[in-house]
C-alpha atoms as a PDB file:
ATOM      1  CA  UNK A   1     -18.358  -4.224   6.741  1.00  0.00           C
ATOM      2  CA  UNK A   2     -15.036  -3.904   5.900  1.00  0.00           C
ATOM      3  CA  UNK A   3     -12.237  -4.253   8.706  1.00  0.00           C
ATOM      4  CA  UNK A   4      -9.710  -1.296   8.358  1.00  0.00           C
ATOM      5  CA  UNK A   5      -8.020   1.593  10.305  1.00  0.00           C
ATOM      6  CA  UNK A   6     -10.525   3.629  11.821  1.00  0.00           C
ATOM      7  CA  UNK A   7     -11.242   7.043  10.650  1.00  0.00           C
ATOM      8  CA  UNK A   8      -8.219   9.280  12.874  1.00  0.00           C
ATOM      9  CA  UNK A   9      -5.972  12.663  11.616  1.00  0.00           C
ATOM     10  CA  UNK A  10      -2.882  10.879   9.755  1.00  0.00           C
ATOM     11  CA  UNK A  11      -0.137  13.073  10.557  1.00  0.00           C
ATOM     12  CA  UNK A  12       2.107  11.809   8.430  1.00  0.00           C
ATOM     13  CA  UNK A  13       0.267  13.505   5.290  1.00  0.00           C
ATOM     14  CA  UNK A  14       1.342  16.071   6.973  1.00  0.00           C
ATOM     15  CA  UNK A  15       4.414  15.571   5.359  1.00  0.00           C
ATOM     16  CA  UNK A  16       3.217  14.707   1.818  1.00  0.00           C
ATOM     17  CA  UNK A  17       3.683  17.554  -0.140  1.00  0.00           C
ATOM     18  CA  UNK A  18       3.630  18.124  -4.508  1.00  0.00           C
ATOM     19  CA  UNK A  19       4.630  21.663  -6.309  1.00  0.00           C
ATOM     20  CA  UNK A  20       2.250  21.098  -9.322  1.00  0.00           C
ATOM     21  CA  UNK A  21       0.184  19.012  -7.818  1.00  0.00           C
ATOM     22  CA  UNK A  22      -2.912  20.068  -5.762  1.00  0.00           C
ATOM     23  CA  UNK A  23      -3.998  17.629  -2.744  1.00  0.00           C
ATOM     24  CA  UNK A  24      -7.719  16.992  -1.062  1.00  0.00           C
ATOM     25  CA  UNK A  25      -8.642  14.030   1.213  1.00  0.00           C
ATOM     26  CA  UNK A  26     -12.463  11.519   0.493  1.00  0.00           C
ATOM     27  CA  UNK A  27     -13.188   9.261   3.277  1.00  0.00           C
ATOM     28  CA  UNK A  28     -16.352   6.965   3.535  1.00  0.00           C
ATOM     29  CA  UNK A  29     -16.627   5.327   6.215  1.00  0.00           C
ATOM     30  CA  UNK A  30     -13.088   3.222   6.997  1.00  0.00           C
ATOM     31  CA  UNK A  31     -11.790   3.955   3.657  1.00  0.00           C
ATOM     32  CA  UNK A  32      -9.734   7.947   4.570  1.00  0.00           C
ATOM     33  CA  UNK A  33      -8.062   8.803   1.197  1.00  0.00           C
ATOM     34  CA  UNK A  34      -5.335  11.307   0.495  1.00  0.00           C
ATOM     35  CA  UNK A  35      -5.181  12.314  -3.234  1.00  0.00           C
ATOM     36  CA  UNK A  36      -2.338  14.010  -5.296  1.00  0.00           C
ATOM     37  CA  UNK A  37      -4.301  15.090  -8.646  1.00  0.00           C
ATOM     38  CA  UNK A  38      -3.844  18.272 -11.442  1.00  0.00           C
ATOM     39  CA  UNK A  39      -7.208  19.488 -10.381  1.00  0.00           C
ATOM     40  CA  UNK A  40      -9.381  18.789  -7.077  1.00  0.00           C
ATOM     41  CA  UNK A  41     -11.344  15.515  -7.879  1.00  0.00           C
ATOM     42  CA  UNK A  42     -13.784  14.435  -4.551  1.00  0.00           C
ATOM     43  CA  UNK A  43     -16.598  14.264  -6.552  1.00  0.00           C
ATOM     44  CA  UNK A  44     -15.011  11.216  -8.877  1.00  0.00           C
ATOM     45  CA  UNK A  45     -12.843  10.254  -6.050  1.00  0.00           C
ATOM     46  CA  UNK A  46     -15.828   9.813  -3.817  1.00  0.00           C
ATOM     47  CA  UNK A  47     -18.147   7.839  -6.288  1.00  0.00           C
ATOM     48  CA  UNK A  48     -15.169   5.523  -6.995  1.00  0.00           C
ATOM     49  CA  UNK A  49     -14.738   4.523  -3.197  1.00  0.00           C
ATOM     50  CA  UNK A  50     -18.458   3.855  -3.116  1.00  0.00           C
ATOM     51  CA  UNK A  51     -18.596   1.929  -6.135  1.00  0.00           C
ATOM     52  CA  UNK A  52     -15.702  -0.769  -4.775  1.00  0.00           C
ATOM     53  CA  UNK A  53     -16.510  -0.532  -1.379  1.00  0.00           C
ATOM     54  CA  UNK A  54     -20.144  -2.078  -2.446  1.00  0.00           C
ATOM     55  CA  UNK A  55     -18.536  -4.716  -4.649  1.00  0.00           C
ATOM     56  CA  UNK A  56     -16.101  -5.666  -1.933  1.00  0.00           C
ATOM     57  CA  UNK A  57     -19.417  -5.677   0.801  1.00  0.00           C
ATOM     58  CA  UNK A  58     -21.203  -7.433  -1.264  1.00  0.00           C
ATOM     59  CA  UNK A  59     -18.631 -10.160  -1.931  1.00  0.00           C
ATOM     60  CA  UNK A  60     -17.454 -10.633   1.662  1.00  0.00           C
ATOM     61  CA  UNK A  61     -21.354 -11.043   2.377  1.00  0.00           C
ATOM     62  CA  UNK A  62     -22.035 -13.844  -0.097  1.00  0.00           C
ATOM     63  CA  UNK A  63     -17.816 -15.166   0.529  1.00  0.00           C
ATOM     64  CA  UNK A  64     -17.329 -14.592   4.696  1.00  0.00           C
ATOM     65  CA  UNK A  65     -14.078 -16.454   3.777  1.00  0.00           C
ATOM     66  CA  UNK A  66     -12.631 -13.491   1.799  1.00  0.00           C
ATOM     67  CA  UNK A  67     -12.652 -10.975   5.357  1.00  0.00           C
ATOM     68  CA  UNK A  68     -11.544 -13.880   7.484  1.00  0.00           C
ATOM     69  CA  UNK A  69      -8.904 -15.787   5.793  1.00  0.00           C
ATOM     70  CA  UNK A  70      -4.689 -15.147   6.224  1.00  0.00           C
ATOM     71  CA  UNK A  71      -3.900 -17.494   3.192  1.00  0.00           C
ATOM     72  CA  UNK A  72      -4.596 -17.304   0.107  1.00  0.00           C
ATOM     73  CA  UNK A  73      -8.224 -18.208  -1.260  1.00  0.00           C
ATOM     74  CA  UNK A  74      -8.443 -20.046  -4.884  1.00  0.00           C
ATOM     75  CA  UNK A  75      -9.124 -18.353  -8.012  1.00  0.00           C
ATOM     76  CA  UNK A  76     -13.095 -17.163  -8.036  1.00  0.00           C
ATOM     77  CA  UNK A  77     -14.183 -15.937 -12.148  1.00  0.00           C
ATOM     78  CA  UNK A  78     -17.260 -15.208 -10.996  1.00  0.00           C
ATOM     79  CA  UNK A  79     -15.551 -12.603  -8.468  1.00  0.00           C
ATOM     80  CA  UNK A  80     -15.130  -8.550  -9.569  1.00  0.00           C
ATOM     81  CA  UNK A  81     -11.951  -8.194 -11.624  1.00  0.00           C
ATOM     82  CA  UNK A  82     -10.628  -6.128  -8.539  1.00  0.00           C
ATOM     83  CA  UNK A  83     -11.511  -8.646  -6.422  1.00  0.00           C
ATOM     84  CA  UNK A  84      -9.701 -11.069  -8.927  1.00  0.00           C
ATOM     85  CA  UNK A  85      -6.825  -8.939  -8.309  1.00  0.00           C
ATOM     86  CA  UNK A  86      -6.830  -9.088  -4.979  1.00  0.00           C
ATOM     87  CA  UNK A  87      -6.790 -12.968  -4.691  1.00  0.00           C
ATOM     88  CA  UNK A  88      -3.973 -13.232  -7.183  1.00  0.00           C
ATOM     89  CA  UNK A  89      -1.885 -10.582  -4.914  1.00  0.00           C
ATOM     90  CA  UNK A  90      -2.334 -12.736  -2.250  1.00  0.00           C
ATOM     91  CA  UNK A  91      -1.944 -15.813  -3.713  1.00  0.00           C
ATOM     92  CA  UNK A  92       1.284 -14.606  -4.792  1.00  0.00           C
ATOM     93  CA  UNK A  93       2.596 -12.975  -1.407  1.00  0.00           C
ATOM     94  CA  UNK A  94       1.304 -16.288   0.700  1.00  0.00           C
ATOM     95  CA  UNK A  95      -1.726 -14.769   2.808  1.00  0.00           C
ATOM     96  CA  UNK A  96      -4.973 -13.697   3.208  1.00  0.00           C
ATOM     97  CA  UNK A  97      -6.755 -11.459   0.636  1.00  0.00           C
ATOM     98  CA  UNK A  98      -7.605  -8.737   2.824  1.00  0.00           C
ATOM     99  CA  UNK A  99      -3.953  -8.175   3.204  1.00  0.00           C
ATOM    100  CA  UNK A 100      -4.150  -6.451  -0.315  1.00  0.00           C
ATOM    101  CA  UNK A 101      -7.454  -3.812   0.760  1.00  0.00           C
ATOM    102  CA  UNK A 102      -5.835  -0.924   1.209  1.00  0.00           C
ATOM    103  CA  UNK A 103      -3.638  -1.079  -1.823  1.00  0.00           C
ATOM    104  CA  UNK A 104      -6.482  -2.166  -3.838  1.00  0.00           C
ATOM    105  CA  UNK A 105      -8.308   1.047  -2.837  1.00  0.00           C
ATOM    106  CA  UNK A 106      -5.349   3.192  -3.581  1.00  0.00           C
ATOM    107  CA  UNK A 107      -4.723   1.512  -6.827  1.00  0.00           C
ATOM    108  CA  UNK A 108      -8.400   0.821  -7.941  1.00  0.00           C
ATOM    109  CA  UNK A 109      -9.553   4.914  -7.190  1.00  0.00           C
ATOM    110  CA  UNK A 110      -5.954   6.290  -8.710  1.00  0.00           C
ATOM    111  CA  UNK A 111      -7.024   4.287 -12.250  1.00  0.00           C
ATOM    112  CA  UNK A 112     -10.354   5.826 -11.964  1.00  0.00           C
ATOM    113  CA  UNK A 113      -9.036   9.094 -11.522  1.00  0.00           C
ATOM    114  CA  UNK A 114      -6.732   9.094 -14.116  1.00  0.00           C
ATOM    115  CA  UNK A 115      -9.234   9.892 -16.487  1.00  0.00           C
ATOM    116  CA  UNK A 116      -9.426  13.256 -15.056  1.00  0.00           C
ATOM    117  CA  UNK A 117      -5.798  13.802 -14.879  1.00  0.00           C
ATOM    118  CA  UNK A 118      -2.758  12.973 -16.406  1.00  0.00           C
ATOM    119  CA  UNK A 119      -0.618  12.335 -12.804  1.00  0.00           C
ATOM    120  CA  UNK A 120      -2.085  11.023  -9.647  1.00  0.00           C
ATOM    121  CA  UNK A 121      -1.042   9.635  -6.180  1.00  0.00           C
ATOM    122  CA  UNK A 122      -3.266   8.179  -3.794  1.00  0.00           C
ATOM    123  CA  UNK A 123      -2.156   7.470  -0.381  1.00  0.00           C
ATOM    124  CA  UNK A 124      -4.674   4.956   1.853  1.00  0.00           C
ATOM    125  CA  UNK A 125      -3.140   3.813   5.503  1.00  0.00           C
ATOM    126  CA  UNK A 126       0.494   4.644   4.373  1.00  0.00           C
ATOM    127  CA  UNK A 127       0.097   2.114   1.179  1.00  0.00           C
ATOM    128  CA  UNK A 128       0.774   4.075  -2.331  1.00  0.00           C
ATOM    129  CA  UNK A 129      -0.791   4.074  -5.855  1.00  0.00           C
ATOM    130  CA  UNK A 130       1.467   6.667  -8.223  1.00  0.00           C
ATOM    131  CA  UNK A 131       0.996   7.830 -11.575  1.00  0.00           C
ATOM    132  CA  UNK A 132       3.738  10.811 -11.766  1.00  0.00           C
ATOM    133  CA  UNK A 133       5.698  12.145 -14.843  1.00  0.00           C
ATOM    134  CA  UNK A 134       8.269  14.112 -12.758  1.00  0.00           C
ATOM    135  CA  UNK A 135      10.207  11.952 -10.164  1.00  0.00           C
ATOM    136  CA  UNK A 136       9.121  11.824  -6.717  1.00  0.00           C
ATOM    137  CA  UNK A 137      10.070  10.769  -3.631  1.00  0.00           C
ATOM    138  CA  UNK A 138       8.290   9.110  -1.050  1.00  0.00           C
ATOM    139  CA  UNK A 139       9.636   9.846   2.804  1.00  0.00           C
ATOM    140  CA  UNK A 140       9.473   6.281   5.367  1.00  0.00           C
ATOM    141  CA  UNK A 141       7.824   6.602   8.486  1.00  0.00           C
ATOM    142  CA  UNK A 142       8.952   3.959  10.949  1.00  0.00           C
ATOM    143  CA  UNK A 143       7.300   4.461  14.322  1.00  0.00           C
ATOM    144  CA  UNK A 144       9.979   5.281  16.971  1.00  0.00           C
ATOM    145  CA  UNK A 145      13.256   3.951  14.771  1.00  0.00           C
ATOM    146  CA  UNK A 146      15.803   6.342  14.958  1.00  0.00           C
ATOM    147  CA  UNK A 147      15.229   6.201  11.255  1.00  0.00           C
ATOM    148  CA  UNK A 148      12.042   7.122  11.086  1.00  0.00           C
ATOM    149  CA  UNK A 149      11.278  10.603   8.539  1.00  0.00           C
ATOM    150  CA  UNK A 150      15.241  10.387   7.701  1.00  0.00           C
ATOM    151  CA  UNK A 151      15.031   8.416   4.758  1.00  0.00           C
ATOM    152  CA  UNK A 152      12.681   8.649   1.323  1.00  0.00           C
ATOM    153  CA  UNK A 153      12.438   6.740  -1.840  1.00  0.00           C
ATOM    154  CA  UNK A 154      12.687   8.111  -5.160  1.00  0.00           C
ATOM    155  CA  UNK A 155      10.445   6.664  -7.374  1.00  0.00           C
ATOM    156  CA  UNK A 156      11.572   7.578 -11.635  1.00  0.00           C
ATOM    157  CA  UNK A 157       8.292   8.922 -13.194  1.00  0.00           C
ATOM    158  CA  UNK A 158       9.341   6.349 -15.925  1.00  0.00           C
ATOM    159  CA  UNK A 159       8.911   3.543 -13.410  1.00  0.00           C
ATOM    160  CA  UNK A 160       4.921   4.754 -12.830  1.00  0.00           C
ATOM    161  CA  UNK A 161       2.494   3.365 -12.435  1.00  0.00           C
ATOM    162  CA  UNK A 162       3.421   1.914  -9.331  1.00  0.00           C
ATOM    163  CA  UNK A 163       2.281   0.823  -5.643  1.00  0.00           C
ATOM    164  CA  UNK A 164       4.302   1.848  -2.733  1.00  0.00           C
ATOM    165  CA  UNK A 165       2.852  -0.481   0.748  1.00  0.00           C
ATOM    166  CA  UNK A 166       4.836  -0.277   3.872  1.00  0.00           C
ATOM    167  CA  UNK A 167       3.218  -2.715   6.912  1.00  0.00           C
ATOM    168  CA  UNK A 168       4.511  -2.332  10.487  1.00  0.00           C
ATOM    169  CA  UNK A 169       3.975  -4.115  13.628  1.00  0.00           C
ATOM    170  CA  UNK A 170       4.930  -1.203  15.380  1.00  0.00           C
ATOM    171  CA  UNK A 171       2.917   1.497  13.869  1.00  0.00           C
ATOM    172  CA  UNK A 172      -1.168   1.968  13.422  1.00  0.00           C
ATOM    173  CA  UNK A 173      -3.546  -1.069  13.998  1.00  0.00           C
ATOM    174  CA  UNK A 174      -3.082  -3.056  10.634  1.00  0.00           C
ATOM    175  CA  UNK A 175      -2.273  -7.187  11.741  1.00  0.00           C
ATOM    176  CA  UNK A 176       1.012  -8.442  11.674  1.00  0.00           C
ATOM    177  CA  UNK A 177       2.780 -11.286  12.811  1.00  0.00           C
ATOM    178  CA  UNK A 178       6.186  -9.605  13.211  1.00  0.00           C
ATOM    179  CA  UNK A 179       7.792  -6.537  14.624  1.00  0.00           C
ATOM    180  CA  UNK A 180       9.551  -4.876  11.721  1.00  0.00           C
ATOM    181  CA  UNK A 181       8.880  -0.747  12.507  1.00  0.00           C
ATOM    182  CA  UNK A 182       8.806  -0.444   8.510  1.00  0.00           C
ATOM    183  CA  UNK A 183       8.460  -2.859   5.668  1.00  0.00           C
ATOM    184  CA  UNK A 184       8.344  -1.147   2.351  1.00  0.00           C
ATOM    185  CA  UNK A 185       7.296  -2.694  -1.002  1.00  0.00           C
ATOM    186  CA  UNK A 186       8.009  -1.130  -4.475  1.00  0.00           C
ATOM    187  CA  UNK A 187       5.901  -2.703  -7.024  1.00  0.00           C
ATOM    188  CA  UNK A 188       4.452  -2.464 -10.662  1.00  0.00           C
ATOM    189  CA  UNK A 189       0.668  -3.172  -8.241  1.00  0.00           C
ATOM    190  CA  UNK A 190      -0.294  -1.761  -5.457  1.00  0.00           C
ATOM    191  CA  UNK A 191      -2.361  -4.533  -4.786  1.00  0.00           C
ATOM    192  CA  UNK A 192       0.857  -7.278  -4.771  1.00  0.00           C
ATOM    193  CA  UNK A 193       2.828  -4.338  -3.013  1.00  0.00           C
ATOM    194  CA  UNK A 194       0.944  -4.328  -0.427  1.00  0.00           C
ATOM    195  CA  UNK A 195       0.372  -8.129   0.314  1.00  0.00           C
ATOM    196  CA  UNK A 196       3.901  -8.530  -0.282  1.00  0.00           C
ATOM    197  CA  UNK A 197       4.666  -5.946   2.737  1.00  0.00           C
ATOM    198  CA  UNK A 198       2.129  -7.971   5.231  1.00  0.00           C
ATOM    199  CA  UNK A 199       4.014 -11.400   4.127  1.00  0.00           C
ATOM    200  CA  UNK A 200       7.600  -9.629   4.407  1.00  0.00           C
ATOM    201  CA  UNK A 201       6.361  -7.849   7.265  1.00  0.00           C
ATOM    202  CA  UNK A 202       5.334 -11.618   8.914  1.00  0.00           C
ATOM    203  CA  UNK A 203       9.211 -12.544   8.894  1.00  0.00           C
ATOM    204  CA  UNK A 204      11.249  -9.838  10.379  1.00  0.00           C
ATOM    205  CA  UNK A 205      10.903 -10.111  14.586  1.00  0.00           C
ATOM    206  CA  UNK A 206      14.475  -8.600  14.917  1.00  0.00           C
ATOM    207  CA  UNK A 207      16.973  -6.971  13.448  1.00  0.00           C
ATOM    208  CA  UNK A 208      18.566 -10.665  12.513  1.00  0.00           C
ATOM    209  CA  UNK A 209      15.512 -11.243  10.402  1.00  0.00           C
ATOM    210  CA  UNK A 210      16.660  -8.702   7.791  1.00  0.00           C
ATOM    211  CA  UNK A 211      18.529 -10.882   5.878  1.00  0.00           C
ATOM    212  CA  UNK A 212      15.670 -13.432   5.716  1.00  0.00           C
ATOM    213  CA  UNK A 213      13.102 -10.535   4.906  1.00  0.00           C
ATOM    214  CA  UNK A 214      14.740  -9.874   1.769  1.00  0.00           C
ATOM    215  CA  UNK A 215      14.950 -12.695   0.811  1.00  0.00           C
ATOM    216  CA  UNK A 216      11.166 -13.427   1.109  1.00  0.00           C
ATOM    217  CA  UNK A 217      10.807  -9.944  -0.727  1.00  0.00           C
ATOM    218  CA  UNK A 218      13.018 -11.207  -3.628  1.00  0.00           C
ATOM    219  CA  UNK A 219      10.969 -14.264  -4.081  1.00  0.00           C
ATOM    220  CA  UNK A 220       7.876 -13.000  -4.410  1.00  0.00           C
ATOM    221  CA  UNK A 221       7.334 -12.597  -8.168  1.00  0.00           C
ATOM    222  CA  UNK A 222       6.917  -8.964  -9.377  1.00  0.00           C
ATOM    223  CA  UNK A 223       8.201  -7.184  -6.073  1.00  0.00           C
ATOM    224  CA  UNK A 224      11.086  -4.716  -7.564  1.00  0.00           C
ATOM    225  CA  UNK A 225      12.270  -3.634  -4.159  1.00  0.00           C
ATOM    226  CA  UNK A 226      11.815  -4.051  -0.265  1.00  0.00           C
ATOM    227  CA  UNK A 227      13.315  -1.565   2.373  1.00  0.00           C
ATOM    228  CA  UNK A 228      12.917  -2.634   5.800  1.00  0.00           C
ATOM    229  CA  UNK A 229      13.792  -0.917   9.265  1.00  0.00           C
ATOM    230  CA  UNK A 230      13.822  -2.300  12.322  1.00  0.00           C
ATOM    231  CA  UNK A 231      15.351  -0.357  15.494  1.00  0.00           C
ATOM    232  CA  UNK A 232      18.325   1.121  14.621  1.00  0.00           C
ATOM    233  CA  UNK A 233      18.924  -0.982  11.514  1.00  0.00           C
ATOM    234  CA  UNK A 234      17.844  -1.381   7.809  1.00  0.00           C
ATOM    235  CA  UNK A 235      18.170  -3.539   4.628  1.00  0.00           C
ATOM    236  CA  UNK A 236      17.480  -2.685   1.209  1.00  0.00           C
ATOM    237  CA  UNK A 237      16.945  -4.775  -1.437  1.00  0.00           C
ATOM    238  CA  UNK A 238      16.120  -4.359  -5.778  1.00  0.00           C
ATOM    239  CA  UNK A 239      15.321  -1.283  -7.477  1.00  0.00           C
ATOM    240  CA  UNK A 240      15.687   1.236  -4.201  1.00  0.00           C
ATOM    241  CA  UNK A 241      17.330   4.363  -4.122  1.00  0.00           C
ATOM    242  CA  UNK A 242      17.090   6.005  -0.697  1.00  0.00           C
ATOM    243  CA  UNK A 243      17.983   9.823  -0.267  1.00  0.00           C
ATOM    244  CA  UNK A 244      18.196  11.360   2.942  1.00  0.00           C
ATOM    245  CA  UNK A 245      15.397  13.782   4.330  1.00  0.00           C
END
């Protein structure tokens, strides 16, 4: 079984809104998608989250390791490529290879979709796969910073695909080590984005540990950006533009 949020309303789609773009929501089980496509999709969308949610079953069945471990796991090419992906992400960001699942859903149903449609965002736990060819911004939720829903990213269409991951160890029931109320990751992957916000995440206990979260951020190799919020305070590092909400 795989470990993840449990099934609960996610207010903050709420908040997720597209002018062209029509929305719908596929959970199975743990997995709760919320989908941006040109045309409803739940069908596809549905039949893709089975599809990866058996590989991923089956793997952690035969490879207990994968669910259990918070470093990375060495190469497996007898793995699923996803699954391949997953253990690079986390090889990259420094920890475990569940720390990529929920960006791995996003990212793994958003390819499959885009045979069906030429733009598409899927949003899984707060982590972010985007295909978009207007620009689009992206609001931060962070918990009960004085920040929180006052800031968004814009992401350039030309800059899609991409993953958006924010962790928190404030917010929702995902593990962290530290106590950041936002780390955000932009990436080319969702899959690195997201491991790269649970390592980041790991870091930043205070609002001194900015400085040192960036710096993680930046040295993770294909990270383009980090934003992270923590009380009152925030840092921003790479290829972030923040606009005000």
């Amino acid at each position: 079984m795989i470990s993840s949020i449990a099934h609960q309303h996610r207010f903050y789609r709420d908040r997720i809104t597209a002018r062209v773009l029509v929305s719908f929501t596929v959970a199975v089980q743990e997995t709760d998608l919320f989908i941006l496509a040109e045309t409803p999709l739940p069908g596809q969308a549905r039949a893709s989250i089975l599809n990866y949610r058996y590989q991923l079953e089956e793997y952690i069945r035969v490879h207990p390791a994968f669910l259990e471990s918070f470093s990375p796991l060495p190469p497996d090419p007898l793995a699923p490529p996803f699954i391949k992906e997953m253990l690079h992400a986390a090889d990259a960001a420094g920890v475990g290879p569940m720390a990529a699942v929920a960006g791995a859903f996003a990212e793994m149903v958003g390819r499959d979709l885009l045979q069906f449609s030429g733009e598409i965002v899927v949003e899984n736990g707060g982590d972010l796969y985007l295909k978009v060819v207007r620009d689009i911004t992206i609001g931060i939720y962070a918990g009960d910073s004085p920040l929180s829903n006052r800031l968004a990213l814009r992401i350039p269409a030309d800059a899609t695909p991409a993953g958006v991951c924010t962790s928190s160890g404030t917010v929702g029931h995902s593990i962290s080590l530290g106590r950041a109320d936002a780390v955000t990751i932009i990436a080319a992957s969702a899959f690195l984005a997201d491991a790269a916000a649970t390592a980041v995440g790991n870091c930043v206990s205070s609002p001194d540990d900015i400085q040192r979260g960036l710096e993680r951020a930046r040295a993770i190799d294909g990270v383009r950006g980090a934003v992270i919020i923590i009380n009152d305070q925030l840092g921003a590092w790479g290829a972030v533009e923040l606009v005000s909400v």
